[in-house]
N, C-alpha and C. Protein backbone atom coordinates (compact mmCIF):
# COMPACT_ATOMS: atom_id res chain seq x y z
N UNK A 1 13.73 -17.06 5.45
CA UNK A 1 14.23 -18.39 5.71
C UNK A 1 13.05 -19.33 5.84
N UNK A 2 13.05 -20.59 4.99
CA UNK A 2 12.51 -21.65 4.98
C UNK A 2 12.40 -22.77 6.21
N UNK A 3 11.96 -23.51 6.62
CA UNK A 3 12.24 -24.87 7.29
C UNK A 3 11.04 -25.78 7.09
N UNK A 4 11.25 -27.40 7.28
CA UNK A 4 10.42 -27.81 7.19
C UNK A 4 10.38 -28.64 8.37
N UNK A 5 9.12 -28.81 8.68
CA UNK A 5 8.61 -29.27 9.60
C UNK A 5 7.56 -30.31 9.63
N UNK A 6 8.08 -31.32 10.12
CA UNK A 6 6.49 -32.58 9.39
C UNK A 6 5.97 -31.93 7.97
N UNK A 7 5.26 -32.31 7.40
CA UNK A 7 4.02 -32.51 6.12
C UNK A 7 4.39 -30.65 5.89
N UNK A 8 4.35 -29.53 6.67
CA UNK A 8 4.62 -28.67 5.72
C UNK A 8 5.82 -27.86 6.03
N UNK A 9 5.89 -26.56 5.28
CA UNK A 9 7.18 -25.47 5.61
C UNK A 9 6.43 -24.45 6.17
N UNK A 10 7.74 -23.70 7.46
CA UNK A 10 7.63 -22.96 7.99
C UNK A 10 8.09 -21.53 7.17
N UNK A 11 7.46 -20.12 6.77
CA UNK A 11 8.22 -19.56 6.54
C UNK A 11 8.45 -18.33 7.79
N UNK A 12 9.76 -18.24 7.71
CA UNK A 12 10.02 -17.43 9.11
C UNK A 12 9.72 -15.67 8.36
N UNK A 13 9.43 -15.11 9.24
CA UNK A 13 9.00 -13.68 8.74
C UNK A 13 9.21 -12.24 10.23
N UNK A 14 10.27 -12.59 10.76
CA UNK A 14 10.35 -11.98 12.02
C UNK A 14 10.03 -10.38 12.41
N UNK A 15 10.68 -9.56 10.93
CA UNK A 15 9.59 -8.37 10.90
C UNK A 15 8.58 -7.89 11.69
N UNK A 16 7.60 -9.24 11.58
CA UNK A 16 6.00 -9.19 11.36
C UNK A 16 5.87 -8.84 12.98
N UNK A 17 7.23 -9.29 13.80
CA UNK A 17 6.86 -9.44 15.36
C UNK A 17 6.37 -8.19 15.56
N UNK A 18 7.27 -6.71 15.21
CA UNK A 18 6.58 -5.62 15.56
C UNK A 18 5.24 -5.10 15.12
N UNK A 19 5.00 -5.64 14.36
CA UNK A 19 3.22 -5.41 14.46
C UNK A 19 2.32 -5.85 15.00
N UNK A 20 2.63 -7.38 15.38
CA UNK A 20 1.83 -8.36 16.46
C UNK A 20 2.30 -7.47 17.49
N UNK A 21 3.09 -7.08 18.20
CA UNK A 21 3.45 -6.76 19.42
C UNK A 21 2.59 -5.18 19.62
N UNK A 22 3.11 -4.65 18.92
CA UNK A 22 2.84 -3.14 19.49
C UNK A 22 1.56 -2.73 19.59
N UNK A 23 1.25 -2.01 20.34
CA UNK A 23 0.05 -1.43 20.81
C UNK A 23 -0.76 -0.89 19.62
N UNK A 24 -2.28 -0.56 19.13
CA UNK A 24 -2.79 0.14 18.42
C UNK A 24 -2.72 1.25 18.21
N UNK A 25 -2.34 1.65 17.57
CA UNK A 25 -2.66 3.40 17.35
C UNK A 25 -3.73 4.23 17.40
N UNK A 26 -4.13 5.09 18.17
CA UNK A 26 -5.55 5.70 18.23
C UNK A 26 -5.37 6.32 17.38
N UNK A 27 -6.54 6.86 16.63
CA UNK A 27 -6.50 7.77 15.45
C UNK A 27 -6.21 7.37 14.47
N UNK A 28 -6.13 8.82 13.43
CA UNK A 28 -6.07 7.76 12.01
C UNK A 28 -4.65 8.00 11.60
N UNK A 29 -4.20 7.10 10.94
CA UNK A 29 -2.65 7.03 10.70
C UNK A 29 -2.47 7.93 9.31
N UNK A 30 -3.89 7.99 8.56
CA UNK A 30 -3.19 8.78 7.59
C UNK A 30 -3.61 10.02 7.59
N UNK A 31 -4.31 10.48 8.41
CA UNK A 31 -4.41 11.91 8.59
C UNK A 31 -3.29 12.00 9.44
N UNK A 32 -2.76 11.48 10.28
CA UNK A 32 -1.25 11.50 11.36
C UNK A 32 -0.03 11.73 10.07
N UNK A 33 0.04 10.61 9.41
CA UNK A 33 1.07 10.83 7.98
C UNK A 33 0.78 12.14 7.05
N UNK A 34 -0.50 12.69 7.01
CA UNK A 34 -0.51 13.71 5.90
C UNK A 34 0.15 15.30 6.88
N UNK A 35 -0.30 15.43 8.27
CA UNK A 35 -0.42 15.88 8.94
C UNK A 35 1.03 16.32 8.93
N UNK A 36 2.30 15.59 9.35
CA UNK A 36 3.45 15.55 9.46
C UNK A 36 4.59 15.87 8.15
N UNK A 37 5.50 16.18 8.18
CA UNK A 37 6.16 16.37 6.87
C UNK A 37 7.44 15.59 6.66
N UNK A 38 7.76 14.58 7.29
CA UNK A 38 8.68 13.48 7.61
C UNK A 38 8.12 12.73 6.45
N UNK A 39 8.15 12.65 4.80
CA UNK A 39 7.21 12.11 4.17
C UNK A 39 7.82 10.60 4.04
N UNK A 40 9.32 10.72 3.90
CA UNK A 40 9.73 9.16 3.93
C UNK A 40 9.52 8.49 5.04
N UNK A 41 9.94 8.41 6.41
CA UNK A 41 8.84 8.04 7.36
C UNK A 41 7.70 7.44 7.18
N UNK A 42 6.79 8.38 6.95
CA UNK A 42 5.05 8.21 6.78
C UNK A 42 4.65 7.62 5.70
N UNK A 43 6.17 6.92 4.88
CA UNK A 43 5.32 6.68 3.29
C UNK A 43 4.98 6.99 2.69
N UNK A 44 4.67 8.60 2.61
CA UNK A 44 4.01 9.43 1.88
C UNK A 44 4.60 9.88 0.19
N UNK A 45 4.27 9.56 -0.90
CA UNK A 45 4.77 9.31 -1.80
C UNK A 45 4.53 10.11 -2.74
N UNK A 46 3.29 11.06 -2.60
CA UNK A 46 2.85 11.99 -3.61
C UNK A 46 2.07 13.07 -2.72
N UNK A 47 2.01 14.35 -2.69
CA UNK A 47 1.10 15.12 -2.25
C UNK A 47 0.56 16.45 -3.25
N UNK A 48 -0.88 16.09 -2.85
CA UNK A 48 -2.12 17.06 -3.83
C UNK A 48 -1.94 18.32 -3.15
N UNK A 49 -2.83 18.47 -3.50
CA UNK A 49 -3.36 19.98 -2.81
C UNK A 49 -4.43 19.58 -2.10
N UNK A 50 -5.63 18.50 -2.51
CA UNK A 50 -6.31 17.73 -1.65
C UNK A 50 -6.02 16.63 -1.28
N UNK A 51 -5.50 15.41 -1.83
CA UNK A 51 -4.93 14.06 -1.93
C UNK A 51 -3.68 13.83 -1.90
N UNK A 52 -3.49 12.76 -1.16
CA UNK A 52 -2.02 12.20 -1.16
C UNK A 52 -1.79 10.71 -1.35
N UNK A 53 -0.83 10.58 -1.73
CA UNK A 53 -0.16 8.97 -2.02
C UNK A 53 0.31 8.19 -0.74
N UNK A 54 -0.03 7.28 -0.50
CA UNK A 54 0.91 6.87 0.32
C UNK A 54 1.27 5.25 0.12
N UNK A 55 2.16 4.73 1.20
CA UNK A 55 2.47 3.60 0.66
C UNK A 55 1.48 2.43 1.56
N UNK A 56 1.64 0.89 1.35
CA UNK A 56 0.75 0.73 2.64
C UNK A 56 1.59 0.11 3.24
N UNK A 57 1.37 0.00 4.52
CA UNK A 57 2.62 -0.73 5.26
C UNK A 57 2.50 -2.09 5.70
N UNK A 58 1.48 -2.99 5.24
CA UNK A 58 1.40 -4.19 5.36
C UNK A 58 0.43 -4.12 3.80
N UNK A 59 1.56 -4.40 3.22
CA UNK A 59 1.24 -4.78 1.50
C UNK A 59 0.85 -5.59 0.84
N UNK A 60 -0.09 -6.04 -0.11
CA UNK A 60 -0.61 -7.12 -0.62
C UNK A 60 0.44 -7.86 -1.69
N UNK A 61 1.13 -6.91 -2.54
CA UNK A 61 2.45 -7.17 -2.88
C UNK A 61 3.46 -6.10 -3.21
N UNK A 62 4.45 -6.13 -3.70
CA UNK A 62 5.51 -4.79 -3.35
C UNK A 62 4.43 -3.76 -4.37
N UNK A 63 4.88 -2.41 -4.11
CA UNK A 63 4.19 -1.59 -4.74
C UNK A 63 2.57 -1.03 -4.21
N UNK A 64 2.34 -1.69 -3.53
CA UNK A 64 1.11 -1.69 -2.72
C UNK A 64 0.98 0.05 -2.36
N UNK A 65 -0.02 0.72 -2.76
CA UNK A 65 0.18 2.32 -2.80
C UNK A 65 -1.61 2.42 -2.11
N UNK A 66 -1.64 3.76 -1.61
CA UNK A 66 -3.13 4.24 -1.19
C UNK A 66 -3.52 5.40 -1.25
N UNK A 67 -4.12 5.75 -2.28
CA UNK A 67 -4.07 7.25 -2.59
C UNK A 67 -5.67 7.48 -1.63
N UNK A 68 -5.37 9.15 -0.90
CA UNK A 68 -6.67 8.76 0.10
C UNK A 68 -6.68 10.64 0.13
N UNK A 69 -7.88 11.06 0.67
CA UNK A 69 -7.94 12.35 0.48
C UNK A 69 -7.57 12.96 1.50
N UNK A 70 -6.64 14.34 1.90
CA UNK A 70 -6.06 14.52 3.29
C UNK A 70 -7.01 14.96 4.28
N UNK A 71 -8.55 14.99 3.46
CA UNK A 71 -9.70 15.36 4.92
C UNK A 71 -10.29 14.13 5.28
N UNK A 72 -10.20 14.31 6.24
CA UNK A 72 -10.68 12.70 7.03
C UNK A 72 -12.20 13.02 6.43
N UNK A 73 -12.68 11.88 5.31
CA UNK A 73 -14.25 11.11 5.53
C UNK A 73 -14.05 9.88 5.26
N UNK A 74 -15.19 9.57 4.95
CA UNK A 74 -15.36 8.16 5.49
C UNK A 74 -16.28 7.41 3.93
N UNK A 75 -16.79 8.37 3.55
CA UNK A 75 -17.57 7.85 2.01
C UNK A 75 -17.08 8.57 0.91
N UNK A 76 -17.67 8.15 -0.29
CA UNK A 76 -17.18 8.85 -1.27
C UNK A 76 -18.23 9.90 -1.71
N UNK A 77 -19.51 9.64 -1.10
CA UNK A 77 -20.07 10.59 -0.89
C UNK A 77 -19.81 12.52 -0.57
N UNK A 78 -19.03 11.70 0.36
CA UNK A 78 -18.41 13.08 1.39
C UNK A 78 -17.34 13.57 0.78
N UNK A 79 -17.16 13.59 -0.25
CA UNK A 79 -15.78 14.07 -0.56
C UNK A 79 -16.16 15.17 -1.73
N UNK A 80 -15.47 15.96 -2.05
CA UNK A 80 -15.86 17.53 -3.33
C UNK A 80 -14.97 16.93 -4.04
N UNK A 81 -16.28 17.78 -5.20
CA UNK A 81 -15.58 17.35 -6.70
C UNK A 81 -14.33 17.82 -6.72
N UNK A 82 -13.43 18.53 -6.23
CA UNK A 82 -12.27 18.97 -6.27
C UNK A 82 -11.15 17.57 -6.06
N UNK A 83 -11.51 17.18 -4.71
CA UNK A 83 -11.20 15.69 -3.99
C UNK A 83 -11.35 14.46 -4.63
N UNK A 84 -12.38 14.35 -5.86
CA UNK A 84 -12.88 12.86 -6.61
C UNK A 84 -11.82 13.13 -7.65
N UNK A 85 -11.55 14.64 -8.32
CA UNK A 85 -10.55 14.70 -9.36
C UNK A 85 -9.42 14.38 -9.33
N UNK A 86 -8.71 15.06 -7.83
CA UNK A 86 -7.52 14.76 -7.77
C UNK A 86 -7.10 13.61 -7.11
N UNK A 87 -7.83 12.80 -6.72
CA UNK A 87 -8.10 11.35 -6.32
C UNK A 87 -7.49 10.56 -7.60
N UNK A 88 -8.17 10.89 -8.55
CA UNK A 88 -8.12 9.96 -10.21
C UNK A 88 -6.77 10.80 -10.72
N UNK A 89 -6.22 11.67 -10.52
CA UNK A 89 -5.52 12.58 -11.11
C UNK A 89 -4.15 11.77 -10.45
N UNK A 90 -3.84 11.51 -9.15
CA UNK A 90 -2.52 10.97 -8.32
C UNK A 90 -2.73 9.35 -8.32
N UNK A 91 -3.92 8.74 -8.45
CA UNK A 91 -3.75 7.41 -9.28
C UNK A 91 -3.19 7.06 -10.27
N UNK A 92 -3.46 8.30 -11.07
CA UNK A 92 -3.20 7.99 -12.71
C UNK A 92 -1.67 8.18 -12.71
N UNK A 93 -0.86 9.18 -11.85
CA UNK A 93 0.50 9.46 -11.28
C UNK A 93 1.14 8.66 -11.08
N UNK A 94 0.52 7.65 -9.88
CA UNK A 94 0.76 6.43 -9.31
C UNK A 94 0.93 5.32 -9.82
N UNK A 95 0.47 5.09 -10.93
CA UNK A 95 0.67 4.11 -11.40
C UNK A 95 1.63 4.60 -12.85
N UNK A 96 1.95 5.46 -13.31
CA UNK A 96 2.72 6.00 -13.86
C UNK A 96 4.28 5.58 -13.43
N UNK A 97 4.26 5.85 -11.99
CA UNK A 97 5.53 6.10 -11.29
C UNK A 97 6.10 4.36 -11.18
N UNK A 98 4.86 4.02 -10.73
CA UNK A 98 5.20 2.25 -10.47
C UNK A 98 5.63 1.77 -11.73
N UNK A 99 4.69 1.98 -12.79
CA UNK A 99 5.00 1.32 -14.46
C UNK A 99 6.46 1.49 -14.45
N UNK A 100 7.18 2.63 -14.39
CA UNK A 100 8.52 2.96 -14.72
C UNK A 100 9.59 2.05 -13.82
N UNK A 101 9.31 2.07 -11.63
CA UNK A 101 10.16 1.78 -11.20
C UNK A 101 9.83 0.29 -11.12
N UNK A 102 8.70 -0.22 -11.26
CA UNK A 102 8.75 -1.58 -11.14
C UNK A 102 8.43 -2.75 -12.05
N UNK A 103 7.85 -1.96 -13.20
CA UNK A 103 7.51 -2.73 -14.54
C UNK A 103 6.77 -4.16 -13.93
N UNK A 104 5.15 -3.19 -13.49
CA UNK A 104 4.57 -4.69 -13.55
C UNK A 104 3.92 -5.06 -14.68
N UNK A 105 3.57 -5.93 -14.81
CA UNK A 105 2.34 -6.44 -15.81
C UNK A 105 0.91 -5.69 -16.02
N UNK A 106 0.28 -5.45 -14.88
CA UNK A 106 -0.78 -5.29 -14.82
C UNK A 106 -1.12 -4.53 -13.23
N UNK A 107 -2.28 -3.94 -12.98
CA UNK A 107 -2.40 -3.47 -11.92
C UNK A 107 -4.07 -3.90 -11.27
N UNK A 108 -3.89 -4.19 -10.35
CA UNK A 108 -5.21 -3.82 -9.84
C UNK A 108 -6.00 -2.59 -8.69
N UNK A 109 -6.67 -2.01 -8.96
CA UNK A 109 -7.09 -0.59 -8.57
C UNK A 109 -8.31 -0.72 -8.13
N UNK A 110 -8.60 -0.35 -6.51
CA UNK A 110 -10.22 -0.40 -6.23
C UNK A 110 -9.88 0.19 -4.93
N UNK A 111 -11.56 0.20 -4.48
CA UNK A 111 -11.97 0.80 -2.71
C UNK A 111 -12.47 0.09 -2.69
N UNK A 112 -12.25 -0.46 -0.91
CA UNK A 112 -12.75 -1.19 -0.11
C UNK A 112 -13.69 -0.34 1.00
N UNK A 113 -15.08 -0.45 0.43
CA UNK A 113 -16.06 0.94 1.25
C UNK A 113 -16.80 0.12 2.61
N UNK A 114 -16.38 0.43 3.66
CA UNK A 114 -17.10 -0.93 4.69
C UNK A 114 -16.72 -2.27 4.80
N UNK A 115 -16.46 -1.97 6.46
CA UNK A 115 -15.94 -3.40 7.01
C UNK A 115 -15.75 -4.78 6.40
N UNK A 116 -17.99 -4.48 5.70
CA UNK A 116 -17.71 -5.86 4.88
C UNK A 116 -17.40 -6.14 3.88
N UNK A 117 -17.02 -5.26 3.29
CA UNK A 117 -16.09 -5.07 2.10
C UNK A 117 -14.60 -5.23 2.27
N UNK A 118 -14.32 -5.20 3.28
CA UNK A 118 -12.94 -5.40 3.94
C UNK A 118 -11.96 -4.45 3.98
N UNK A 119 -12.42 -3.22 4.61
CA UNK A 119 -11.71 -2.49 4.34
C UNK A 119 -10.87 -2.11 6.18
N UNK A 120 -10.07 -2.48 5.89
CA UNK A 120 -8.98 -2.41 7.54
C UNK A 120 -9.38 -0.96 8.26
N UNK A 121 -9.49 0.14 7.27
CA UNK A 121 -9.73 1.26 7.59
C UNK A 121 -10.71 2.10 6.92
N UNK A 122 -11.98 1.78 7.83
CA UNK A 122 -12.84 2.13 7.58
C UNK A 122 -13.55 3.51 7.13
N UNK A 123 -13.15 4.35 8.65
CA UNK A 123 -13.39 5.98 9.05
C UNK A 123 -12.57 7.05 7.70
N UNK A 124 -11.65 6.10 6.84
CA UNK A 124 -10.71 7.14 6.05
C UNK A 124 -11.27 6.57 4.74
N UNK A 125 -11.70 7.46 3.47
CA UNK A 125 -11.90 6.48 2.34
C UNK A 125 -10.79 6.86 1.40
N UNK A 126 -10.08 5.33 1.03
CA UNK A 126 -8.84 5.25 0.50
C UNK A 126 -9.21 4.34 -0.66
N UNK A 127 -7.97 4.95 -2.04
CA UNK A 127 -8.04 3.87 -2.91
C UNK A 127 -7.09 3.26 -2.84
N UNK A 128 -6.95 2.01 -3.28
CA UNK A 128 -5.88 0.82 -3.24
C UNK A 128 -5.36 0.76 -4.67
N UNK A 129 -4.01 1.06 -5.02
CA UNK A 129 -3.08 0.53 -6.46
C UNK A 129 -2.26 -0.30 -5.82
N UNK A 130 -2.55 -2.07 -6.56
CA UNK A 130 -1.77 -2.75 -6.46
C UNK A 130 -1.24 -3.61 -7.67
N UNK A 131 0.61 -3.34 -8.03
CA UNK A 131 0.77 -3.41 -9.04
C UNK A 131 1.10 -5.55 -8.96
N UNK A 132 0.77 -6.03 -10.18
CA UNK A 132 0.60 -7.31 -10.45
C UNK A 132 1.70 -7.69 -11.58
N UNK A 133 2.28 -8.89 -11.54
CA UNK A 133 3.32 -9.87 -12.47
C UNK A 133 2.34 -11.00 -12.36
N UNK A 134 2.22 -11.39 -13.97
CA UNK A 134 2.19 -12.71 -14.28
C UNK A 134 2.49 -13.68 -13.55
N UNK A 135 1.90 -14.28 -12.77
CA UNK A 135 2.85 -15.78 -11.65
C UNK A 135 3.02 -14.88 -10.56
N UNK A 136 2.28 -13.64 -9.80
CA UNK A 136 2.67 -13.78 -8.84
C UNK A 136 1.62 -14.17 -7.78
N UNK A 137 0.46 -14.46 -8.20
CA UNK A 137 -0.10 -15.23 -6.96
C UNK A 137 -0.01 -16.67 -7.07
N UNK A 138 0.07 -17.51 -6.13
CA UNK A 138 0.93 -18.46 -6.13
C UNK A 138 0.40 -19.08 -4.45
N UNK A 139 0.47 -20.44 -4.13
CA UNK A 139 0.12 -21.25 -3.08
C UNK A 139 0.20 -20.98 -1.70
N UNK A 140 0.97 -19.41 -1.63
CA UNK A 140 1.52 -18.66 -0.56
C UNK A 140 0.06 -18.32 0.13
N UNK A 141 -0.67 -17.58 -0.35
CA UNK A 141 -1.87 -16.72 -0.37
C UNK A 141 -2.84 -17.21 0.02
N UNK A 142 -2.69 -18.56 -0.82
CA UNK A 142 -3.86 -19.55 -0.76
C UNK A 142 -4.34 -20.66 0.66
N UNK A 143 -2.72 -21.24 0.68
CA UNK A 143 -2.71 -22.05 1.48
C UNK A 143 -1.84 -22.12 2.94
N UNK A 144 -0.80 -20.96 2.65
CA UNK A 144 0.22 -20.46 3.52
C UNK A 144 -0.52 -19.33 4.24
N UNK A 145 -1.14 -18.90 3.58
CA UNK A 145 -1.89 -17.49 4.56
C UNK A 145 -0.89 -16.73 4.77
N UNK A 146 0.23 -16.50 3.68
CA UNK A 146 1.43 -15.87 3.61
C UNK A 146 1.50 -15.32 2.64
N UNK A 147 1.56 -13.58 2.89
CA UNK A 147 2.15 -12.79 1.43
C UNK A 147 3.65 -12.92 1.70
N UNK A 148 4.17 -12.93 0.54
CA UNK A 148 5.72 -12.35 0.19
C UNK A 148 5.63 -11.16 -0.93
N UNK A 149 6.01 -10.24 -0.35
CA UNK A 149 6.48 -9.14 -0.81
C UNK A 149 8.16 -8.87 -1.14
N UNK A 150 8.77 -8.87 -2.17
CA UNK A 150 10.26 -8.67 -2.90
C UNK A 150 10.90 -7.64 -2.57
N UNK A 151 10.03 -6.57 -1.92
CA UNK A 151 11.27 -4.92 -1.44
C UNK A 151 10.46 -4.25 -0.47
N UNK A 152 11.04 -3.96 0.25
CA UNK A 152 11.34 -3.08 1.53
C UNK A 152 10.29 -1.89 1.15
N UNK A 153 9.49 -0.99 2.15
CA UNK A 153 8.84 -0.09 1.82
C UNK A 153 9.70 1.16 2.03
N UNK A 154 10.99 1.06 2.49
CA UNK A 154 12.22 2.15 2.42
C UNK A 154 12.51 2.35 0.96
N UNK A 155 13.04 1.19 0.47
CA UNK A 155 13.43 0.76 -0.94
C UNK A 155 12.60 1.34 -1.99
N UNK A 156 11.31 0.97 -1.82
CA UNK A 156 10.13 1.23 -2.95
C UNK A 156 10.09 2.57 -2.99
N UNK A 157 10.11 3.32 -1.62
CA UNK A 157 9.57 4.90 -1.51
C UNK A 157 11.08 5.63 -2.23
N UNK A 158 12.34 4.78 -2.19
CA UNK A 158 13.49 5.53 -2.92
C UNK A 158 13.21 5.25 -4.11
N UNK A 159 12.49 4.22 -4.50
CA UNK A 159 12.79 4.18 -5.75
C UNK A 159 11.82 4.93 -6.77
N UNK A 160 10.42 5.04 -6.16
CA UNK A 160 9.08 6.13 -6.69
C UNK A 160 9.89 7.27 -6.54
N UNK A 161 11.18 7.55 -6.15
CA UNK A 161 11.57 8.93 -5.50
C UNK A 161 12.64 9.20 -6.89
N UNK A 162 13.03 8.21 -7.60
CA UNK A 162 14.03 8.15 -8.19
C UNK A 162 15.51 8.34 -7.95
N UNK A 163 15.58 7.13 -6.63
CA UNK A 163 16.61 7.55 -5.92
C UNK A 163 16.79 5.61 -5.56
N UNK A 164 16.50 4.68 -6.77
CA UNK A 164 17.47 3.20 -6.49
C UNK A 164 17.10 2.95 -7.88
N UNK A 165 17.53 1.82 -7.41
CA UNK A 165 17.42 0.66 -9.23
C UNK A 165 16.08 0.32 -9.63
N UNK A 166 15.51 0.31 -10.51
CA UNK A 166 14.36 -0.26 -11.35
C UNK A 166 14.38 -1.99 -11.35
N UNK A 167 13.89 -2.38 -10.89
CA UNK A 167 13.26 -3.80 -10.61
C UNK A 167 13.44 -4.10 -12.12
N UNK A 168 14.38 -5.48 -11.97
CA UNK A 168 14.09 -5.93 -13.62
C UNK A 168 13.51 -7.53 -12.86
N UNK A 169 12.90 -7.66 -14.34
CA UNK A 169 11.54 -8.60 -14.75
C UNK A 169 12.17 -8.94 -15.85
């Protein structure tokens, strides 16, 4: 829901309260998610034998995925060639799975290695697939300091699951 208010609009986003509110989580959330087998829960969307998929839960836009290795390091250094393969191996999955349920345009794919690189989570080294449409960045981002994201991370994980409708574009 929209409103306007003097010179600009409000967009309401009430969701968001439980994340402002709640306490931090000690530890790492995705060794906690790989750890557990509740995979819809945890977002968990693909699992390796070393690597797993997961979803992210504050998304840059729908589809927002993090493929990350299930041993906690922290560089890419630290990780076995076993771990760098199947890293590229459940990306390449990943974006497979998205092409089909969400038909984006284009994707963008990277690591964020260090704080100042911006990476929220530092101690875990994760890659980022985020799938992209033509027109979808837009004045929100820019000037709203507001993402909008189009589906639910319940929704998305049924639908990588092959279990809802395919997003038409």
């Amino acid at each position: 829901m929209t409103e306007k208010k003097g010179p600009r609009h409000i967009l309401w986003a009430p969701w968001r309260m439980e994340y402002i509110k709640r306490s931090r989580e000690s530890g790492c959330f995705l060794c906690r998610s790989f750890r557990s087998r509740a995979d819809r829960e945890n977002g968990v969307v693909l699992r390796g034998r070393t690597c797993a998929v997961v979803l992210n839960r504050y998304p840059y836009t729908g589809g927002h995925l993090m493929v990350a290795p299930r041993r906690h390091v922290a560089t890419l250094q630290e990780l076995r060639p076993t771990e760098l393969t199947e890293l590229m191996r459940l990306t390449v999955r990943s974006v497979d799975r998205l092409q089909k349920a969400l038909q984006p345009h284009g994707f963008n794919i990277g690591l964020n290695l260090g704080a100042a690189a911006g990476a929220g989570l530092k101690d875990h080294v994760h890659l980022h697939i985020v799938p992209r449409w033509t027109g979808d960045t837009n004045f929100m981002p820019v000037l709203g300091k507001t993402l909008v994201t189009p589906i639910s991370l319940e929704a998305l994980w049924d639908l990588l699951h092959g279990r809802g409708r395919k997003r038409r574009r």
